[in-house]
N, C-alpha and C. Protein backbone atom coordinates (compact mmCIF):
# COMPACT_ATOMS: atom_id res chain seq x y z
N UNK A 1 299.71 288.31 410.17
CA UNK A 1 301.11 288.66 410.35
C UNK A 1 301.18 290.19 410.39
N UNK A 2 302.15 290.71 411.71
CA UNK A 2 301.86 292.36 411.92
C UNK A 2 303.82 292.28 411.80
N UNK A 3 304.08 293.36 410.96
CA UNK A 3 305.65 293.75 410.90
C UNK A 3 305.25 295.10 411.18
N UNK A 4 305.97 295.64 412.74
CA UNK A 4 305.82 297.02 413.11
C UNK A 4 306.96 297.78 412.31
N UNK A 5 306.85 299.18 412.15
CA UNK A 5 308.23 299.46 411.30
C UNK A 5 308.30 301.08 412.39
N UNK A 6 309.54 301.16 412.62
CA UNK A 6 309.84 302.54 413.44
C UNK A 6 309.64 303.72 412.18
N UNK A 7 308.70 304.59 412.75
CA UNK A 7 308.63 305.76 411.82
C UNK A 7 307.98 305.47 410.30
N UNK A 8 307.17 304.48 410.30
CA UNK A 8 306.19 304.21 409.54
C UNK A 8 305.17 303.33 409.93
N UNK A 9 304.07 302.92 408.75
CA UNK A 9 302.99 301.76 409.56
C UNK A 9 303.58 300.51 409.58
N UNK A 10 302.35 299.88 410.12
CA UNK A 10 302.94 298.64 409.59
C UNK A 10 302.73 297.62 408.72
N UNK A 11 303.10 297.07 408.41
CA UNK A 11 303.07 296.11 407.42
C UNK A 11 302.28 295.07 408.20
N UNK A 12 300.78 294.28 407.57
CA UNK A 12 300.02 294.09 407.81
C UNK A 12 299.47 292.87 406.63
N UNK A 13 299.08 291.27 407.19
CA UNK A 13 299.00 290.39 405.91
C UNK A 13 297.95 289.71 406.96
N UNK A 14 296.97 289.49 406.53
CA UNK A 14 296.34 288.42 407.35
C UNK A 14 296.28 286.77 405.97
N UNK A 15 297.02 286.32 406.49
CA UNK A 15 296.82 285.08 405.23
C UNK A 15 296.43 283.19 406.19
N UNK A 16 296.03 282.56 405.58
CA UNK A 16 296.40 281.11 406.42
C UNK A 16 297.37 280.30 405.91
N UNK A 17 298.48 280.97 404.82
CA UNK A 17 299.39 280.34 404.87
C UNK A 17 299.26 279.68 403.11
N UNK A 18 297.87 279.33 402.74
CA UNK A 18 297.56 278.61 401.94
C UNK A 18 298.07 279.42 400.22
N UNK A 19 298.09 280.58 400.06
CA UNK A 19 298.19 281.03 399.50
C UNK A 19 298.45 282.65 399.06
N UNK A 20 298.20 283.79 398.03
CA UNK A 20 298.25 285.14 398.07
C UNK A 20 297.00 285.38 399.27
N UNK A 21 297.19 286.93 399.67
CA UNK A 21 295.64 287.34 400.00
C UNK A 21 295.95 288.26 399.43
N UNK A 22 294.58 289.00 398.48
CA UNK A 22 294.36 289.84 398.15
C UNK A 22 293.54 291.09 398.48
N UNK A 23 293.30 291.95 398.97
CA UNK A 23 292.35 293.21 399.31
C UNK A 23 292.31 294.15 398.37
N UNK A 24 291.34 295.05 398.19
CA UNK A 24 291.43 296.07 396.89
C UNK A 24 290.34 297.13 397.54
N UNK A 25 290.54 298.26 397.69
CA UNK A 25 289.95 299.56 398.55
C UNK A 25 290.31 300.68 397.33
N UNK A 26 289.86 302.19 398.02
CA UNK A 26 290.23 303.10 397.30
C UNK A 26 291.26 303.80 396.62
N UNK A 27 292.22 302.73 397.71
CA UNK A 27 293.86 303.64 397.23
C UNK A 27 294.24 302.16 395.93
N UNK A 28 293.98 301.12 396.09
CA UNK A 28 294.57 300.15 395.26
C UNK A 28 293.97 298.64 395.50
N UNK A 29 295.27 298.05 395.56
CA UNK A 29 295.11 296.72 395.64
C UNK A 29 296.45 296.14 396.57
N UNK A 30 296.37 295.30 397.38
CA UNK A 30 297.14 295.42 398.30
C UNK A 30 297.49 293.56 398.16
N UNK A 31 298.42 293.07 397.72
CA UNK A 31 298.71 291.37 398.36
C UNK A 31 299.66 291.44 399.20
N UNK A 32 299.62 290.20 399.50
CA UNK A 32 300.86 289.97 400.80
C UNK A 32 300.38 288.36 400.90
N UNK A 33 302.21 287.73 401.46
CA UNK A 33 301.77 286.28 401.77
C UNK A 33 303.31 286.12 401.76
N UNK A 34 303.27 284.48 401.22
CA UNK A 34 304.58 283.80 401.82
C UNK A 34 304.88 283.34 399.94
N UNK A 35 306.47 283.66 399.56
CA UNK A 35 306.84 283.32 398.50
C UNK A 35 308.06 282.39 398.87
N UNK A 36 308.07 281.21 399.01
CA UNK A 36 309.02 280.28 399.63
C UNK A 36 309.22 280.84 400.78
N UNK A 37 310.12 280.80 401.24
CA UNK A 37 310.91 281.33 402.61
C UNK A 37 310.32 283.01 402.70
N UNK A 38 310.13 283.78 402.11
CA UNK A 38 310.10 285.33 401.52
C UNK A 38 308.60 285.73 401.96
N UNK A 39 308.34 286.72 403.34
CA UNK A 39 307.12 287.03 403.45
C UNK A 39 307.20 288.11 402.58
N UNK A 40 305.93 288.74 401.74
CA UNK A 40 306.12 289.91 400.83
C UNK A 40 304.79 290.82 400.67
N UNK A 41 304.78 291.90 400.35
CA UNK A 41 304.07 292.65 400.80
C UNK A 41 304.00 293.36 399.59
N UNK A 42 302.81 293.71 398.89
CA UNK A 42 302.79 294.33 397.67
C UNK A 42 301.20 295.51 397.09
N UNK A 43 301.67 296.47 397.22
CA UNK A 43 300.81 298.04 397.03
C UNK A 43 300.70 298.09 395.79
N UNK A 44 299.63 297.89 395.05
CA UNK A 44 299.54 298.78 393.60
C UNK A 44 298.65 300.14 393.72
N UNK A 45 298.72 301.09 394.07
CA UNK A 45 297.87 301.80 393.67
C UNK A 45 297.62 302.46 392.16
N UNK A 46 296.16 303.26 392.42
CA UNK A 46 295.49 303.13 391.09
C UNK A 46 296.17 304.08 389.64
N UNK A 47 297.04 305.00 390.28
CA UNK A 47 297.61 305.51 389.28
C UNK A 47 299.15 304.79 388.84
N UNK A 48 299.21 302.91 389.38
CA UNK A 48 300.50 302.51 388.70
C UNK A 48 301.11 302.07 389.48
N UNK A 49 301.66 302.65 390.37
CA UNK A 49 302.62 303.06 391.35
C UNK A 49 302.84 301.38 392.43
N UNK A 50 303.58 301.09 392.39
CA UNK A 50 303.99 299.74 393.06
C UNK A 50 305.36 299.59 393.90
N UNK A 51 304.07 299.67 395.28
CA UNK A 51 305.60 299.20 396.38
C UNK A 51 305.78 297.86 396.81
N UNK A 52 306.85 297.15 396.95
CA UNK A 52 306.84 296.01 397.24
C UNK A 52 307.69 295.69 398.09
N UNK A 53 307.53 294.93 399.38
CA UNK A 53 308.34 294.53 400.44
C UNK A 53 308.72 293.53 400.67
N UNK A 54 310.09 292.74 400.99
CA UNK A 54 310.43 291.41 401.15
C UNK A 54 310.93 291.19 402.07
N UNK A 55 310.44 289.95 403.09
CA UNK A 55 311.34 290.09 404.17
C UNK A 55 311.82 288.97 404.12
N UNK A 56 313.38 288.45 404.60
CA UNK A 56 313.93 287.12 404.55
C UNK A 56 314.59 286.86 406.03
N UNK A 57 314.24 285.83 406.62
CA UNK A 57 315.03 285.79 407.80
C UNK A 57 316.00 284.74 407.82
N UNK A 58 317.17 284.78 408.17
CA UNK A 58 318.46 283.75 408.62
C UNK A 58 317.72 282.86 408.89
N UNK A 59 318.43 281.96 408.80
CA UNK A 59 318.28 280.10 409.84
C UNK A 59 318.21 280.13 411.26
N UNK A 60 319.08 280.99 411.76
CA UNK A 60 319.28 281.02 413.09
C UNK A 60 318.25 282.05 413.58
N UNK A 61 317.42 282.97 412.97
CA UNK A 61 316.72 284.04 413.16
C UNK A 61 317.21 285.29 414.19
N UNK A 62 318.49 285.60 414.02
CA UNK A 62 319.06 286.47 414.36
C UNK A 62 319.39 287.67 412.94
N UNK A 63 319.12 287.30 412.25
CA UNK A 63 319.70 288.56 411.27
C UNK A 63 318.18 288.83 410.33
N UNK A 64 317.72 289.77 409.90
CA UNK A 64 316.51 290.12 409.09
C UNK A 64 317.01 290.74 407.60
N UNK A 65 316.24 290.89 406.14
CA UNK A 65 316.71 291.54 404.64
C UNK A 65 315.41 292.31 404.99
N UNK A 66 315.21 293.23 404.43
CA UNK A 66 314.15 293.56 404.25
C UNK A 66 314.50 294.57 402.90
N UNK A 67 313.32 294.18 401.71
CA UNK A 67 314.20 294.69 400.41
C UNK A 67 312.78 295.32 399.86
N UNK A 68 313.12 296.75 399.81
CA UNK A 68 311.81 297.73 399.20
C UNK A 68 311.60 297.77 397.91
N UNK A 69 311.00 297.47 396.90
CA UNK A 69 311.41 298.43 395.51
C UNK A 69 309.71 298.92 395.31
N UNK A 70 310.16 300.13 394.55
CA UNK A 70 309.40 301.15 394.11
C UNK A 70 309.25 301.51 392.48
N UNK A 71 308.51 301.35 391.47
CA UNK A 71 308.38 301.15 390.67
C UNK A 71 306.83 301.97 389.91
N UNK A 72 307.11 302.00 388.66
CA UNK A 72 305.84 303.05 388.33
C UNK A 72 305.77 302.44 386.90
N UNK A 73 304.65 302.11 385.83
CA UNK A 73 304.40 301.85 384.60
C UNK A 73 306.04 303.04 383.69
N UNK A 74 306.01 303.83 384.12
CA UNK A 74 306.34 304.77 383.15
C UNK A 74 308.39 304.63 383.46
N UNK A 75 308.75 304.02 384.20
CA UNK A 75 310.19 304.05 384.84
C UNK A 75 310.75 302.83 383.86
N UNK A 76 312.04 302.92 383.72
CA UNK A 76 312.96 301.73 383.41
C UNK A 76 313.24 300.81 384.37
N UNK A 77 313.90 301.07 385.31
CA UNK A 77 314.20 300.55 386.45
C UNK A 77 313.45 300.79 387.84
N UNK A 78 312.91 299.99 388.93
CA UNK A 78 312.56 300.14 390.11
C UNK A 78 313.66 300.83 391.28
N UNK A 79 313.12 301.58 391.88
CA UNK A 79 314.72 302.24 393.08
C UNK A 79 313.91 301.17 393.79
N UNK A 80 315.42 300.64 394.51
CA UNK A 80 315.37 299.70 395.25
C UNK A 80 316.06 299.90 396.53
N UNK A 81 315.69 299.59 397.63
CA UNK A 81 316.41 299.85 398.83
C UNK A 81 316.45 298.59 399.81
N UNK A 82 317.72 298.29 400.19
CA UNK A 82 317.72 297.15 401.13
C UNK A 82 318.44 297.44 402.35
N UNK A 83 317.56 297.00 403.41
CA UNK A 83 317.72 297.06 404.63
C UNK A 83 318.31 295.88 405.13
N UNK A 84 319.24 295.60 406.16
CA UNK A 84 319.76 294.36 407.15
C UNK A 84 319.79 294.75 408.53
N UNK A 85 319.08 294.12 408.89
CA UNK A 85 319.32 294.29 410.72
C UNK A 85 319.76 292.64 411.35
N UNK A 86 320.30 293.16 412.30
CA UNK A 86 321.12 291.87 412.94
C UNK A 86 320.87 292.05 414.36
N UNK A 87 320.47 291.10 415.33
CA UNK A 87 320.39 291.12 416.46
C UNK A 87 321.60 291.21 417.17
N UNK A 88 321.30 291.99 418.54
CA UNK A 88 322.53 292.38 418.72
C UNK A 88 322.34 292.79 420.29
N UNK A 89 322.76 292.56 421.47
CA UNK A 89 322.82 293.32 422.62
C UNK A 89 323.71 294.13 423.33
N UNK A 90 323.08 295.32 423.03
CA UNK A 90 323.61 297.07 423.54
C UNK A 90 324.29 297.15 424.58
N UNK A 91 324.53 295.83 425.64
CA UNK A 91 325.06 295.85 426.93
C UNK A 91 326.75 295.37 426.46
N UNK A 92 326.50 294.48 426.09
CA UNK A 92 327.57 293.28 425.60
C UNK A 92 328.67 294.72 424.43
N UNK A 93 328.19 295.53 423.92
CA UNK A 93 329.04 296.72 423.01
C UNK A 93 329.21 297.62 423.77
N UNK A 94 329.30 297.66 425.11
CA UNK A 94 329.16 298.71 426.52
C UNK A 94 328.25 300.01 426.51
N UNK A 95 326.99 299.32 425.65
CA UNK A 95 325.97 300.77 426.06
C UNK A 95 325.38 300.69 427.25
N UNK A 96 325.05 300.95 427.70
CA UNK A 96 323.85 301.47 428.54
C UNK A 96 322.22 302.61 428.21
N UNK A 97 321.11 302.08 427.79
CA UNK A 97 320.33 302.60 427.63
C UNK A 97 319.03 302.55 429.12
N UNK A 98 318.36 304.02 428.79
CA UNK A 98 317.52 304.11 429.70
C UNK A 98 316.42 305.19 429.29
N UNK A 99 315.00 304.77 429.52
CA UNK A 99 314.46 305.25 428.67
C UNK A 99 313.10 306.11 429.97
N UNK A 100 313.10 307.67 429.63
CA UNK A 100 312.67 308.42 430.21
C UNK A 100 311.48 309.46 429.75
N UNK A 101 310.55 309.86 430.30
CA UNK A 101 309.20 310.73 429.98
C UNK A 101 309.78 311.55 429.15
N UNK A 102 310.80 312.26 429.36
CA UNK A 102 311.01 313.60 428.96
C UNK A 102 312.02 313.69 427.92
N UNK A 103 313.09 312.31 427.52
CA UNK A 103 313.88 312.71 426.68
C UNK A 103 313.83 311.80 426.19
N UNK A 104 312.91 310.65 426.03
CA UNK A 104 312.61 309.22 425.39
C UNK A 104 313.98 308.16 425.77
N UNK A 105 314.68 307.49 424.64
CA UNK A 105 315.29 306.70 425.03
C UNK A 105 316.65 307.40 424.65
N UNK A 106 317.44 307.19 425.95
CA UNK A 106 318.95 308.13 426.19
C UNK A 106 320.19 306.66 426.07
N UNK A 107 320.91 307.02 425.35
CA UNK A 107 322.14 305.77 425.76
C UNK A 107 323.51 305.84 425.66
N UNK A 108 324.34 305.75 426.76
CA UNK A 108 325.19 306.18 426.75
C UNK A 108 326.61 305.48 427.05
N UNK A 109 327.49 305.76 426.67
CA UNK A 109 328.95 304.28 426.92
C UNK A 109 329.22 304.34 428.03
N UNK A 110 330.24 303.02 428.41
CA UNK A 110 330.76 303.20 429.61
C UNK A 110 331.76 303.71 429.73
């Protein structure tokens, strides 16, 4: 499972479904997998430090959660940040986009 993210990496799980996967390298320890409905994505590195990602999708799979928290041995509380995106087409809200070498993607009303 590859979740691209604009202006960061990506989120990256290779699992068969069956259970956690776990990896562990120089920076930490890395799981990811499926928690009911909830794909999740979870960083410990070695000095503590724990990011964790949740993604939930609608029934209809038009709307996405995606819920960060950030957390450290030494904190009370995790900062938490939640994201919602909703599908949506830019034509149908009268944009017009067009996307060019030199000024990337331009969009503009009618």
């Amino acid at each position: 499972m590859r979740v691209k993210r604009k202006n960061s990496f990506a989120l990256v799980c290779e699992t068969d479904g069956s259970g956690v996967s776990i990896t562990t390298d120089l920076l930490g320890e890395q799981r990811c997998g499926w928690d009911s409905s909830q794909l999740f994505f979870m960083l410990t590195l070695q000095e503590g430090l724990e990011v964790t990602h949740r993604l939930s999708r609608s029934n209809e799979g038009d709307e996405l959660l995606l819920v960060t928290s950030v957390e450290t041995p030494d904190t009370r509380f995790p900062l938490i940040v939640s994201q919602y995106f909703k599908r949506y087409d830019p034509q149908s809200l009268g944009f017009i986009c067009e996307r060019s070498l030199t000024k990337g993607k331009v969009c503009t009303t009618r």
